[in-house]
PDB file of N, CA and C in Angstrom:
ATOM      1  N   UNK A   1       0.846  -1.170   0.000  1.00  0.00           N
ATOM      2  CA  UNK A   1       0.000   0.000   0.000  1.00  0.00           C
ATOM      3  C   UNK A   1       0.895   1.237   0.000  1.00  0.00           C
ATOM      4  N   UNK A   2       0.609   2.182  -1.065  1.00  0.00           N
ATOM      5  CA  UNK A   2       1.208   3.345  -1.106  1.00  0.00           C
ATOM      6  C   UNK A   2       0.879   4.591  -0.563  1.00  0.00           C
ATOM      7  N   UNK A   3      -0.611   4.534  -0.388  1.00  0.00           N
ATOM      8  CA  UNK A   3      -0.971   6.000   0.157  1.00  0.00           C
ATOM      9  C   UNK A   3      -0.488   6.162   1.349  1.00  0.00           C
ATOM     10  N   UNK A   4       0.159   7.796   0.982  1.00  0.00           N
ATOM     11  CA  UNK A   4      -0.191   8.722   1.884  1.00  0.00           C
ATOM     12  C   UNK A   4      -0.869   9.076   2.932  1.00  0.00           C
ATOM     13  N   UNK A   5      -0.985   9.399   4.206  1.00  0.00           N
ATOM     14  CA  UNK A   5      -1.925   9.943   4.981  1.00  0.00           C
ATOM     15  C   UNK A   5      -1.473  10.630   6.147  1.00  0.00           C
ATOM     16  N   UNK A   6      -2.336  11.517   6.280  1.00  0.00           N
ATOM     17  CA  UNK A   6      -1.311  12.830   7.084  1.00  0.00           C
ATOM     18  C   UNK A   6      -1.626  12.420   8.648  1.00  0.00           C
ATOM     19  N   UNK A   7      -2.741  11.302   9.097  1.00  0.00           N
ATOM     20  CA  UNK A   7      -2.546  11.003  10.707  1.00  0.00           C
ATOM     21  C   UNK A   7      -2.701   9.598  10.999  1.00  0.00           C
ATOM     22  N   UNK A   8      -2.343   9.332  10.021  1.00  0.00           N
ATOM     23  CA  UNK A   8      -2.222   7.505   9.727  1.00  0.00           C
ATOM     24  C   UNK A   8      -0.340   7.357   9.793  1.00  0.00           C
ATOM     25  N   UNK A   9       0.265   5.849  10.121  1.00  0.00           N
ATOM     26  CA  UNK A   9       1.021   5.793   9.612  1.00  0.00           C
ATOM     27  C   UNK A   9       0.300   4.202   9.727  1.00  0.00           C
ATOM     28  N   UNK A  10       0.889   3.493   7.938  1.00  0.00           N
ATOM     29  CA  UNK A  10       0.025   2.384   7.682  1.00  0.00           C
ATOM     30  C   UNK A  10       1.070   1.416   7.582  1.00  0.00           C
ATOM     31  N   UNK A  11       1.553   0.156   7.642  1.00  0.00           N
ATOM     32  CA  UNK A  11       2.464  -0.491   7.441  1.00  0.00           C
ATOM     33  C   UNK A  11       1.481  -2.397   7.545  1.00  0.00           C
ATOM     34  N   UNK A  12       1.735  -2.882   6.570  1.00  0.00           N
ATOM     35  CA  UNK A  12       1.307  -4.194   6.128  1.00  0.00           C
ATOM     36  C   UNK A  12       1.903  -5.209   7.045  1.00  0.00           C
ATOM     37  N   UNK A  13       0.678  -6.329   7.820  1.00  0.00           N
ATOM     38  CA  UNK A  13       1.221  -7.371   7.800  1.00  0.00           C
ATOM     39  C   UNK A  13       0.819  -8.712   7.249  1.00  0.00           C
ATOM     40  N   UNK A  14       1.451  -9.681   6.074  1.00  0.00           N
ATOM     41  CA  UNK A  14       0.316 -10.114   5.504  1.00  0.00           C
ATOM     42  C   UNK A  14      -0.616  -9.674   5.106  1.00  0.00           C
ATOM     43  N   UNK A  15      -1.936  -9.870   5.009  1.00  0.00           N
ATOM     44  CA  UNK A  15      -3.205  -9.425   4.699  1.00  0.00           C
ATOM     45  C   UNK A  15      -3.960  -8.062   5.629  1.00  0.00           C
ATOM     46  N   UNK A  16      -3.370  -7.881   7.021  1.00  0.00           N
ATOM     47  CA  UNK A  16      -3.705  -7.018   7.935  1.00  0.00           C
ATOM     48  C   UNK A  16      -2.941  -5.481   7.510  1.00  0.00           C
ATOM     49  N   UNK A  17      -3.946  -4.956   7.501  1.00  0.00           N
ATOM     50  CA  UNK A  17      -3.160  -3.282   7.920  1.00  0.00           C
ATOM     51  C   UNK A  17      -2.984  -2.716   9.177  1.00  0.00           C
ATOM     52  N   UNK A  18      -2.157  -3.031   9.793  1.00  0.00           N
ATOM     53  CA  UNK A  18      -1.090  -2.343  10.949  1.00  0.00           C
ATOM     54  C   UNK A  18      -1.370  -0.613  10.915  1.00  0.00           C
ATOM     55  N   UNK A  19      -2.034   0.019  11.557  1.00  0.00           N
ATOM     56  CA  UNK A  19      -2.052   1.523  11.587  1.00  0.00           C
ATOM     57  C   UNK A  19      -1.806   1.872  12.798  1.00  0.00           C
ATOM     58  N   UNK A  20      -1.210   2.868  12.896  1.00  0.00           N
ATOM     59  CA  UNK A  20      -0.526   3.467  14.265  1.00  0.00           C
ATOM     60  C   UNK A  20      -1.498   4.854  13.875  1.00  0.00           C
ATOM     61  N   UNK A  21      -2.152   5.684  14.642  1.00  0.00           N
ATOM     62  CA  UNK A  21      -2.512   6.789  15.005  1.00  0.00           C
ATOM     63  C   UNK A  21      -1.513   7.478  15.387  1.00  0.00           C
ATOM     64  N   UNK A  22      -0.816   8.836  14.572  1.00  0.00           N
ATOM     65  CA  UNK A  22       0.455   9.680  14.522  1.00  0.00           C
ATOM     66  C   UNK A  22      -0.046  10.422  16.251  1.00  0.00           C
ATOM     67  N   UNK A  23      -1.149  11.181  15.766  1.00  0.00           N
ATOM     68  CA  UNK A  23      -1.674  12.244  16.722  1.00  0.00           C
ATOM     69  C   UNK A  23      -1.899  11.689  18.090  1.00  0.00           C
ATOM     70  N   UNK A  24      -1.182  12.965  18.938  1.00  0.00           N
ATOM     71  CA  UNK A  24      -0.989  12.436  20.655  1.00  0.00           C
ATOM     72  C   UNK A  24      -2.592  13.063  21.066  1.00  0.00           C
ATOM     73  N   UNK A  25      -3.443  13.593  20.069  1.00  0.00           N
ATOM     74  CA  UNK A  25      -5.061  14.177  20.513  1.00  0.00           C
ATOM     75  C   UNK A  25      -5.550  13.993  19.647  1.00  0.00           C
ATOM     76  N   UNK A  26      -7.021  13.593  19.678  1.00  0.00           N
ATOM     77  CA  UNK A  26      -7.565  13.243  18.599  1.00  0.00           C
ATOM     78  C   UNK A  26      -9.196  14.319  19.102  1.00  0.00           C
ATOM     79  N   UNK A  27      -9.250  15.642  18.380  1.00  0.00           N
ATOM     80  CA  UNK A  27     -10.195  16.377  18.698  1.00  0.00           C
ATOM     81  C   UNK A  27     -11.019  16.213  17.790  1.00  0.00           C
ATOM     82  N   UNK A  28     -12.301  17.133  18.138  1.00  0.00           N
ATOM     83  CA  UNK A  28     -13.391  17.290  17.374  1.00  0.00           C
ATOM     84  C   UNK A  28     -12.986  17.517  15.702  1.00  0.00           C
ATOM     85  N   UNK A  29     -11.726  18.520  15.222  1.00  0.00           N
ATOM     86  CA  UNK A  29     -11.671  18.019  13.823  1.00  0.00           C
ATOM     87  C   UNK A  29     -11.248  17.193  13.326  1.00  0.00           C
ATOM     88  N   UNK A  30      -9.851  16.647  14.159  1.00  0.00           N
ATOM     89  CA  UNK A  30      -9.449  15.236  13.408  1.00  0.00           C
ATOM     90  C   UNK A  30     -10.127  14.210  13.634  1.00  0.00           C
ATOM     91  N   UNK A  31     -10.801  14.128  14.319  1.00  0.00           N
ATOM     92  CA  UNK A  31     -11.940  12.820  14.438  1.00  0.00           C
ATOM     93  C   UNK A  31     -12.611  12.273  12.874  1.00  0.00           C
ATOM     94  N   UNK A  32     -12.941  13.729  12.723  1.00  0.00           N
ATOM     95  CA  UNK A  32     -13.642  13.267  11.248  1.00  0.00           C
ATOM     96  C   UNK A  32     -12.183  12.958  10.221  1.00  0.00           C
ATOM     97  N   UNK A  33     -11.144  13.810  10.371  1.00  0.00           N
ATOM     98  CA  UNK A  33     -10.255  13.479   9.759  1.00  0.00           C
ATOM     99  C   UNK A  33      -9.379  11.878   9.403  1.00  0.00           C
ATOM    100  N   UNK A  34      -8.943  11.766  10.505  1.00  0.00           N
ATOM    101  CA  UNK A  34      -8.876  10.291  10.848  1.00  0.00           C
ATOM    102  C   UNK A  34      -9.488   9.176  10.419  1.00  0.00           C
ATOM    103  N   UNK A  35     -11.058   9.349  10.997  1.00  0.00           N
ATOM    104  CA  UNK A  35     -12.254   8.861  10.043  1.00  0.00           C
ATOM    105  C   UNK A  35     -11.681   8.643   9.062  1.00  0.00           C
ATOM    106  N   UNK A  36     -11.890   9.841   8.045  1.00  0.00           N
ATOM    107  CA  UNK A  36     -11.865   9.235   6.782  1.00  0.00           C
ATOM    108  C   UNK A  36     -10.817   8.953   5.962  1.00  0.00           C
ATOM    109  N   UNK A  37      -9.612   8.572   6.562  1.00  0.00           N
ATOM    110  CA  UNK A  37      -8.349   8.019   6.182  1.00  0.00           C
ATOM    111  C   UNK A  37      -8.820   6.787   6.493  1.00  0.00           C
ATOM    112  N   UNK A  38      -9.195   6.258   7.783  1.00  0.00           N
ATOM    113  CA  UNK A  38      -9.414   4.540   7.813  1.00  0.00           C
ATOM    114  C   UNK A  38     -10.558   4.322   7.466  1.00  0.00           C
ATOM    115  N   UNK A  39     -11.510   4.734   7.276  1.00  0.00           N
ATOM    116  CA  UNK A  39     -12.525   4.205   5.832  1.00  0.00           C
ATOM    117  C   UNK A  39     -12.232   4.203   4.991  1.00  0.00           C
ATOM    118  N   UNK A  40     -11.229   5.175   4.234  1.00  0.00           N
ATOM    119  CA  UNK A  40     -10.517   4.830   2.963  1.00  0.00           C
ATOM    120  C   UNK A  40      -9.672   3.508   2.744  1.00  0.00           C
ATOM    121  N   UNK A  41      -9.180   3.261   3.944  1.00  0.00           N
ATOM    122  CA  UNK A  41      -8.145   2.272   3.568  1.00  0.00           C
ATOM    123  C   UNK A  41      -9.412   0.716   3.267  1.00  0.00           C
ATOM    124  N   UNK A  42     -10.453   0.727   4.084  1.00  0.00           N
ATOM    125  CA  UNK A  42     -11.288  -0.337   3.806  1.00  0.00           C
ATOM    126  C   UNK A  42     -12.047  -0.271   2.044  1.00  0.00           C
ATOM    127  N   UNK A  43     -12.427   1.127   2.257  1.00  0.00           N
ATOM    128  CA  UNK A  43     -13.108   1.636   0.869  1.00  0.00           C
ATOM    129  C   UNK A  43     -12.568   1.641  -0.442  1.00  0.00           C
ATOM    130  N   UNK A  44     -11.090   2.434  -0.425  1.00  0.00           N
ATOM    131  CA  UNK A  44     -10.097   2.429  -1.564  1.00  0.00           C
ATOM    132  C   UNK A  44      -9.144   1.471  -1.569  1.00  0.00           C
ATOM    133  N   UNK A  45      -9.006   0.998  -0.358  1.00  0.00           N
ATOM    134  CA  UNK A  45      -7.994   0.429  -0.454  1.00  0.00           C
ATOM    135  C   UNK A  45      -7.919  -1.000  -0.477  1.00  0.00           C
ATOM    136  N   UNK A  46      -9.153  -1.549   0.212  1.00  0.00           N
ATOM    137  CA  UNK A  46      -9.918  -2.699  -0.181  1.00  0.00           C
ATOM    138  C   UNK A  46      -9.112  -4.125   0.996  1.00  0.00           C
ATOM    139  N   UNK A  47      -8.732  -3.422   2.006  1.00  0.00           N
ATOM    140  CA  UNK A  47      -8.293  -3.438   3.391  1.00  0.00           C
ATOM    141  C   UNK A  47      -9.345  -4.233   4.460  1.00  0.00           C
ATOM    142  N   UNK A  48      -9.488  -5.243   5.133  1.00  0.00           N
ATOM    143  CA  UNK A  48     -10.503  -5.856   5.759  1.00  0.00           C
ATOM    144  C   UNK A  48     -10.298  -6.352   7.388  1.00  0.00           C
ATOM    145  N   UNK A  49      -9.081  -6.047   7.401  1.00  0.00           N
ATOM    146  CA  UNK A  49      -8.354  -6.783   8.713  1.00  0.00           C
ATOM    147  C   UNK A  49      -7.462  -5.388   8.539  1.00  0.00           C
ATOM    148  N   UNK A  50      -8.054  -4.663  10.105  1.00  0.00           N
ATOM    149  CA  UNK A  50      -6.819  -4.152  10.658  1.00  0.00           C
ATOM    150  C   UNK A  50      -6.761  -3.503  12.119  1.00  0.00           C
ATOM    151  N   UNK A  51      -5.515  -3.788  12.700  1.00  0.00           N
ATOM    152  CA  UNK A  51      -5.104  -3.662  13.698  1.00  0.00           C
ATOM    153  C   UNK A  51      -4.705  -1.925  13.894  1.00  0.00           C
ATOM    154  N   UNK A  52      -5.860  -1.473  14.730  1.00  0.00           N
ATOM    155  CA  UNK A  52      -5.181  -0.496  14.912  1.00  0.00           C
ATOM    156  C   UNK A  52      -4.872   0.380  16.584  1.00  0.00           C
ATOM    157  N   UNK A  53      -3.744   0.777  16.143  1.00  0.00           N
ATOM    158  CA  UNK A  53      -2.559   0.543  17.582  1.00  0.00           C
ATOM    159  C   UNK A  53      -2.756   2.506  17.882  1.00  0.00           C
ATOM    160  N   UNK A  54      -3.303   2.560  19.169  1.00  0.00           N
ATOM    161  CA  UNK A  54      -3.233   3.659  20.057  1.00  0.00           C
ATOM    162  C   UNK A  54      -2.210   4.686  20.717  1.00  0.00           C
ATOM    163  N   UNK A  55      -1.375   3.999  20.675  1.00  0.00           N
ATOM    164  CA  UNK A  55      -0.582   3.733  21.345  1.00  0.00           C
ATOM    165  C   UNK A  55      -0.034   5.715  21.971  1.00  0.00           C
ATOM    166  N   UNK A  56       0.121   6.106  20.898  1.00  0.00           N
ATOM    167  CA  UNK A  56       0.641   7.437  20.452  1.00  0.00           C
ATOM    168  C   UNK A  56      -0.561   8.322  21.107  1.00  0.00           C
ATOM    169  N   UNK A  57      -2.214   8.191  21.310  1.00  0.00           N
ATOM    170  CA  UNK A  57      -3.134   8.557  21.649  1.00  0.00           C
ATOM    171  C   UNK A  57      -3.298   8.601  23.073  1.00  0.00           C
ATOM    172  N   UNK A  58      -3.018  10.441  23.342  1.00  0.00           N
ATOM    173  CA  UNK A  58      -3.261  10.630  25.196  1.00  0.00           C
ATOM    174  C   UNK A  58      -4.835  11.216  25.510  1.00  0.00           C
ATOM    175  N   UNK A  59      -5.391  11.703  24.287  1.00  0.00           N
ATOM    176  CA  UNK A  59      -6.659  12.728  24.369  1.00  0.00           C
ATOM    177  C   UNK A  59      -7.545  11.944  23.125  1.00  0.00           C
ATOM    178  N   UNK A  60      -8.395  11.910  23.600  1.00  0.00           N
ATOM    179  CA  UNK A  60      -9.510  10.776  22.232  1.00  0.00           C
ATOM    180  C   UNK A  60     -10.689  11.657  23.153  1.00  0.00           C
ATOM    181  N   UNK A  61     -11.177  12.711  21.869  1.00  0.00           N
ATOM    182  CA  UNK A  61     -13.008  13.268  21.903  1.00  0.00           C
ATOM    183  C   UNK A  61     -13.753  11.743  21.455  1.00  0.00           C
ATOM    184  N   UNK A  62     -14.976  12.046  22.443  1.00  0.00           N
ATOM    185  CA  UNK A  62     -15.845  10.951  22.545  1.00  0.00           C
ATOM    186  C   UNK A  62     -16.571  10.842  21.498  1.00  0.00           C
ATOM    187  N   UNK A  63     -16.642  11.756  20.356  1.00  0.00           N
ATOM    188  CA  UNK A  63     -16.979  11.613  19.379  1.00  0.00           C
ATOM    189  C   UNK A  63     -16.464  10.253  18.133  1.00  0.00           C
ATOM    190  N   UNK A  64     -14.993  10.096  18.760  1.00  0.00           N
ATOM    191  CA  UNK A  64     -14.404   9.083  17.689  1.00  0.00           C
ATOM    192  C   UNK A  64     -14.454   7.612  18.467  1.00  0.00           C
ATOM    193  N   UNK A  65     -14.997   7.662  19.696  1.00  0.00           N
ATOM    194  CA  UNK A  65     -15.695   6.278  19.811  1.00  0.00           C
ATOM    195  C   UNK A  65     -16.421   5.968  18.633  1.00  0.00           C
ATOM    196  N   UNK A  66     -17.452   6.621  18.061  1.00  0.00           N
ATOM    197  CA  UNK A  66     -18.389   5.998  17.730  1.00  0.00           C
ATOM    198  C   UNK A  66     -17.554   5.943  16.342  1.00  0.00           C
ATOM    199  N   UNK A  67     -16.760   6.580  15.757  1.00  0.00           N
ATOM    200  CA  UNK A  67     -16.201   6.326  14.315  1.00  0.00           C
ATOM    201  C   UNK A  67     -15.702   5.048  14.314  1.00  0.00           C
ATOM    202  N   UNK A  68     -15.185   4.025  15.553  1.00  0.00           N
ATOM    203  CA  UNK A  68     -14.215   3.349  15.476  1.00  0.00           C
ATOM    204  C   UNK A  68     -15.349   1.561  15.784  1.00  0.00           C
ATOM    205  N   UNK A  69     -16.665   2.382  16.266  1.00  0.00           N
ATOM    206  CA  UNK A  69     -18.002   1.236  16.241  1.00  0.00           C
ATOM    207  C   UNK A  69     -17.971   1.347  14.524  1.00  0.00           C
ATOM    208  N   UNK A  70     -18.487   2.353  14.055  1.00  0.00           N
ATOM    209  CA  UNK A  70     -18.612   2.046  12.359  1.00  0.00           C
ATOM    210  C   UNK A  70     -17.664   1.965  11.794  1.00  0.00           C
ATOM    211  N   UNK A  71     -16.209   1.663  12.239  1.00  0.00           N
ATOM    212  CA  UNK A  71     -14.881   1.688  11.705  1.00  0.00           C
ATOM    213  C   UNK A  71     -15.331  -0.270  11.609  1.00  0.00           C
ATOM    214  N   UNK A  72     -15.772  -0.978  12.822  1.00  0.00           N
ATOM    215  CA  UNK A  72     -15.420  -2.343  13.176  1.00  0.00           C
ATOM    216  C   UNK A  72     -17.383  -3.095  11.797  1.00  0.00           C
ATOM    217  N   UNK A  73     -17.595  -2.143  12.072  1.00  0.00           N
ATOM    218  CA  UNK A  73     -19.533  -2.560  11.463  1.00  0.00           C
ATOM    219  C   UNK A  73     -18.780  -2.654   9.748  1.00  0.00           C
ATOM    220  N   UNK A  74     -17.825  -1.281   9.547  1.00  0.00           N
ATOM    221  CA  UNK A  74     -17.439  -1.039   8.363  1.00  0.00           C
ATOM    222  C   UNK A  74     -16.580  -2.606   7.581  1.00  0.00           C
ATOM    223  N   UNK A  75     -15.756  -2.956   8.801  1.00  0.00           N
ATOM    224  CA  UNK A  75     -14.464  -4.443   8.424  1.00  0.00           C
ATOM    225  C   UNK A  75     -15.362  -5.864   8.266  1.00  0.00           C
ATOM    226  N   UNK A  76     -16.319  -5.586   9.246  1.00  0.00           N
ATOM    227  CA  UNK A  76     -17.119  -6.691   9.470  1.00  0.00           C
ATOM    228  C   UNK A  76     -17.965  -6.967   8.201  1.00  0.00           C
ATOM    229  N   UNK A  77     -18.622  -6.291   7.305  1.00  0.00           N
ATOM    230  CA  UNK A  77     -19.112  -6.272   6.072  1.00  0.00           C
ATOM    231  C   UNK A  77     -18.697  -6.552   5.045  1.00  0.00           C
ATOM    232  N   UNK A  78     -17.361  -6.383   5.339  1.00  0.00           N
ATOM    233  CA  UNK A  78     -16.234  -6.639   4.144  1.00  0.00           C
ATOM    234  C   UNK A  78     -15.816  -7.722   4.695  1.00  0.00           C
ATOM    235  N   UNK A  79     -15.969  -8.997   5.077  1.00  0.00           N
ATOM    236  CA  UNK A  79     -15.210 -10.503   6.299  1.00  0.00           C
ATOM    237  C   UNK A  79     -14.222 -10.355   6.907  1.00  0.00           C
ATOM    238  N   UNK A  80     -13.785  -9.111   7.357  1.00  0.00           N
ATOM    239  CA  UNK A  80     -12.552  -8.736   7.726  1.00  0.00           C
ATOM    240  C   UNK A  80     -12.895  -8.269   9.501  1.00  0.00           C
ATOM    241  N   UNK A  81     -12.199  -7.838  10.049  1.00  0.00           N
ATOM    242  CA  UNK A  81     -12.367  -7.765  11.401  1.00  0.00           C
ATOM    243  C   UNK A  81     -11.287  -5.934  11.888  1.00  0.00           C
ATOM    244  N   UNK A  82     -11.601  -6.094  13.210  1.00  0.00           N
ATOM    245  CA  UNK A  82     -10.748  -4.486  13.866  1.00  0.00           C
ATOM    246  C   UNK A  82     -10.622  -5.103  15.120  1.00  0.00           C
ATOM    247  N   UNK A  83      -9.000  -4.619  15.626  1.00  0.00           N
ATOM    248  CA  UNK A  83      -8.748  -4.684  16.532  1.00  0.00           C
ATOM    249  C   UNK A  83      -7.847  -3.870  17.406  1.00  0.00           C
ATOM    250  N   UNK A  84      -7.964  -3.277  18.229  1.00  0.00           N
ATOM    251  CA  UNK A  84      -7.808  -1.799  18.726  1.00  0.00           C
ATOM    252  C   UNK A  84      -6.362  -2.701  20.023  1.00  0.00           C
ATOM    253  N   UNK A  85      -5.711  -1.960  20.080  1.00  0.00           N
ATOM    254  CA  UNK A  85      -4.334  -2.041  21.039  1.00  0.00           C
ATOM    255  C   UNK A  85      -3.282  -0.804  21.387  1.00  0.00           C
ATOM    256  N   UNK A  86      -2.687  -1.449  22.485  1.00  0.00           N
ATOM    257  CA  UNK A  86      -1.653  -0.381  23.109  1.00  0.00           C
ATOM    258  C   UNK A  86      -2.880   1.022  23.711  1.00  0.00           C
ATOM    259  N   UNK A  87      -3.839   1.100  23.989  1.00  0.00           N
ATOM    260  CA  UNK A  87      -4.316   1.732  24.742  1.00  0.00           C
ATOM    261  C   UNK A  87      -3.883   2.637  26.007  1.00  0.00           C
ATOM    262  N   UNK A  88      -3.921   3.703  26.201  1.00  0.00           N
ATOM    263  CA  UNK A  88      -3.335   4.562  27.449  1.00  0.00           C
ATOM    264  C   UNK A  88      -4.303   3.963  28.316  1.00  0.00           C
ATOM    265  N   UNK A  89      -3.872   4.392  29.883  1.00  0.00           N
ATOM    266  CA  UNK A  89      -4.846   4.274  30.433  1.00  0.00           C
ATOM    267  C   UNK A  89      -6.464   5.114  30.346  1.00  0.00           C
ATOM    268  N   UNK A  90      -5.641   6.163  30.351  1.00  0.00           N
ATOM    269  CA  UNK A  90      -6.686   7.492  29.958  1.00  0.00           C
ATOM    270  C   UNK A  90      -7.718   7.344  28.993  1.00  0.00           C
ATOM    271  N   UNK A  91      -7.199   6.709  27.783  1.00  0.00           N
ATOM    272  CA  UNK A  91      -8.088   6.350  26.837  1.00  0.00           C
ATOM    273  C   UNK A  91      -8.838   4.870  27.005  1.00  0.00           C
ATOM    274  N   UNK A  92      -8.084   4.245  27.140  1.00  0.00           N
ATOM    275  CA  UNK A  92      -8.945   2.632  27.746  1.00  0.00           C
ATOM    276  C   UNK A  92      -9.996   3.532  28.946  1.00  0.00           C
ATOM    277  N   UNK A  93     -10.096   3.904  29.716  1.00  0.00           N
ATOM    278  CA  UNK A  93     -11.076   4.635  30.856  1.00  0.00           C
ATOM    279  C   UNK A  93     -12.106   4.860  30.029  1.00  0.00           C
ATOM    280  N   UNK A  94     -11.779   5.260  28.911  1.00  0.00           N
ATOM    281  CA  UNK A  94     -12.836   5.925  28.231  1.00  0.00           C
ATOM    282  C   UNK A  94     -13.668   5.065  27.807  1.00  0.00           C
ATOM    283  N   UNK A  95     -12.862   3.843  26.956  1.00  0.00           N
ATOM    284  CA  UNK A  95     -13.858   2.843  26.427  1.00  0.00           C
ATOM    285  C   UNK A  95     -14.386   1.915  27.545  1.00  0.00           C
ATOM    286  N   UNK A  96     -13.952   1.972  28.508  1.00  0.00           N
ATOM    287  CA  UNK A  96     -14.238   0.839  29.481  1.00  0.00           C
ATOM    288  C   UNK A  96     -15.534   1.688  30.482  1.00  0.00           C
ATOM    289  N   UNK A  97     -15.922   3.205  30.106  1.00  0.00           N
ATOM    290  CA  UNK A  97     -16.888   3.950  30.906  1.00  0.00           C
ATOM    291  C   UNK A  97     -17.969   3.973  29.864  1.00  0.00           C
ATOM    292  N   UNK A  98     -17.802   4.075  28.797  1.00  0.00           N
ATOM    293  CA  UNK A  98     -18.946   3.921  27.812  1.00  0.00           C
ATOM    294  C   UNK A  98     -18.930   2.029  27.257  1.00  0.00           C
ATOM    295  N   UNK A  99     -18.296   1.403  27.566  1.00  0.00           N
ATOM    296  CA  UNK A  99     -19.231   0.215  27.468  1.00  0.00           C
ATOM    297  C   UNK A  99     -18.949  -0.348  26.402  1.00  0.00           C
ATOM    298  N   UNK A 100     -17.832   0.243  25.691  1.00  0.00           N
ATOM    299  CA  UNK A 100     -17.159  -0.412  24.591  1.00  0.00           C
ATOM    300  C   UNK A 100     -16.305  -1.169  24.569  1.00  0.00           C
ATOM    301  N   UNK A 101     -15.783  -1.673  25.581  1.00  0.00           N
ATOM    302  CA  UNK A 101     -15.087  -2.420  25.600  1.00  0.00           C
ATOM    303  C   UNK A 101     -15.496  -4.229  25.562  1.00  0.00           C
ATOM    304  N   UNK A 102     -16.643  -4.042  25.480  1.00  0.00           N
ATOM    305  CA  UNK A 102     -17.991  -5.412  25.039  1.00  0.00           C
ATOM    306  C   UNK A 102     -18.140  -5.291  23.659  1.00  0.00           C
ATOM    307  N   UNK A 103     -17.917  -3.970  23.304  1.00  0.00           N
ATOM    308  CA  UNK A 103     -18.159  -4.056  21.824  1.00  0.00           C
ATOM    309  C   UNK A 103     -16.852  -4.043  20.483  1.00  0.00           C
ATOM    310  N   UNK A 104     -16.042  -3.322  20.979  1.00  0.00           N
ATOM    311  CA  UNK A 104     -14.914  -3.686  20.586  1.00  0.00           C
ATOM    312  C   UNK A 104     -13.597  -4.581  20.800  1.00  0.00           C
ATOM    313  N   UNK A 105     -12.823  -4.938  20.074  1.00  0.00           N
ATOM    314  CA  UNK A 105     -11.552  -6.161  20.357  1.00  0.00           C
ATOM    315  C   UNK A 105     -10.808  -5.583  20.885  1.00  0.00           C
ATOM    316  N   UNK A 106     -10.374  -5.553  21.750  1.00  0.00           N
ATOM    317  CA  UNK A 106      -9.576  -4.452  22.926  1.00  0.00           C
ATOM    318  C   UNK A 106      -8.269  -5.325  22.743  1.00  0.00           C
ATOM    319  N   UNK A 107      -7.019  -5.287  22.533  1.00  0.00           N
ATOM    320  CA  UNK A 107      -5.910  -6.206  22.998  1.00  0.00           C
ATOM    321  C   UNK A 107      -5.075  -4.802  23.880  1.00  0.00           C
ATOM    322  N   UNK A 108      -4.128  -6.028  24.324  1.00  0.00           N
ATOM    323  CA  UNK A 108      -2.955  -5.333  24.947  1.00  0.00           C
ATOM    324  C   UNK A 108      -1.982  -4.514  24.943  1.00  0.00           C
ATOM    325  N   UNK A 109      -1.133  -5.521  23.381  1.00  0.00           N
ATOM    326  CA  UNK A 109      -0.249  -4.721  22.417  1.00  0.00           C
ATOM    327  C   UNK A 109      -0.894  -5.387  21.472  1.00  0.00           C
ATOM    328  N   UNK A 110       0.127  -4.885  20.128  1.00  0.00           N
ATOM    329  CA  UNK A 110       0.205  -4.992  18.965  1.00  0.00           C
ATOM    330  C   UNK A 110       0.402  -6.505  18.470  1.00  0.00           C
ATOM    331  N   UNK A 111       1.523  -7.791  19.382  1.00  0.00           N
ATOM    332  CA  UNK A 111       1.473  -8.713  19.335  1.00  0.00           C
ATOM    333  C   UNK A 111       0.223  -9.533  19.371  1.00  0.00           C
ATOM    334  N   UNK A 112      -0.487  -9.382  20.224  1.00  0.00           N
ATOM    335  CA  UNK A 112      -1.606  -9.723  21.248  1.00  0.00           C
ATOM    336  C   UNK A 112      -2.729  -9.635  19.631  1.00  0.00           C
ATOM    337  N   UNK A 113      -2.895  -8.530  19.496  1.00  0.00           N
ATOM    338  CA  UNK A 113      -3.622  -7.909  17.956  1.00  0.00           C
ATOM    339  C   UNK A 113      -3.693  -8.499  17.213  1.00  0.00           C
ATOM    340  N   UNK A 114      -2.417  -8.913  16.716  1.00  0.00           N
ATOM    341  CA  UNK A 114      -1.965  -9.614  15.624  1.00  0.00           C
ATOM    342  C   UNK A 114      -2.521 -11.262  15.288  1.00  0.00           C
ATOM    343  N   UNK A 115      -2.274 -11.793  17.019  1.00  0.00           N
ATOM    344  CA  UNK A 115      -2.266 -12.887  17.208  1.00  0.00           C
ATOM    345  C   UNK A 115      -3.697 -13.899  16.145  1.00  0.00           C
ATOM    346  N   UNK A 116      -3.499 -14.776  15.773  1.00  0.00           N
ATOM    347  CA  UNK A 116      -4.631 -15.487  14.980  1.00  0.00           C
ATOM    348  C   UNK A 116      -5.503 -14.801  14.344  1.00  0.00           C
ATOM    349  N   UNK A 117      -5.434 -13.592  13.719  1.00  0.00           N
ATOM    350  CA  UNK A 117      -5.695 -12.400  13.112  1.00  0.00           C
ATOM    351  C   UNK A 117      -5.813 -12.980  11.819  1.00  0.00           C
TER     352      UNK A 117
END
């Protein structure tokens, strides 16, 4: 995969796309921004499995919970799957207070992610 993306960094494993989130905040505009870099990669890029790693993320608006429910509704349609890792605490709080953490694949690290993926 060649594209570009200004808060993505994307790197292949096998069949999975590996994305790291650049941005240490993810506010009300990059939310949508973000968004629509990883719908692209499912949409244009034709991407179905991917792991994507937090890690870099200290501030997440509660708004991009819900991008990352239609991020997993989005993989799932296509037979592909999402799986979210390296979580702060700060940000795991978040998903674990709204109740997402039942709804999304929460791993540990990136290994963990990967695993039978």
């Amino acid at each position: 995969m060649c594209a570009q993306f200004l808060h993505l960094d994307v790197s292949q494993n096998n069949d999975i796309a590996v994305v790291r989130i650049k941005d240490k905040s993810i506010d009300a505009i990059s939310t949508q921004e973000v968004a629509d870099e990883l719908f692209s990669l499912v949409k244009e890029h034709g991407v179905n499995k991917i792991v994507l790693n937090l890690g870099n993320v200290e501030f997440l608006q509660s708004m991009a919970l819900g991008r990352f429910v239609a991020l997993k509704e989005l993989t799932s349609g296509a037979n592909g799957e999402l799986r979210l890792c390296n979580l702060r605490p700060t940000v795991a709080e978040l998903f674990e207070i709204t109740g997402l953490t039942e709804v999304l694949d929460i791993r540990h690290d990136q290994d963990a992610a990967l695993e039978g993926l």
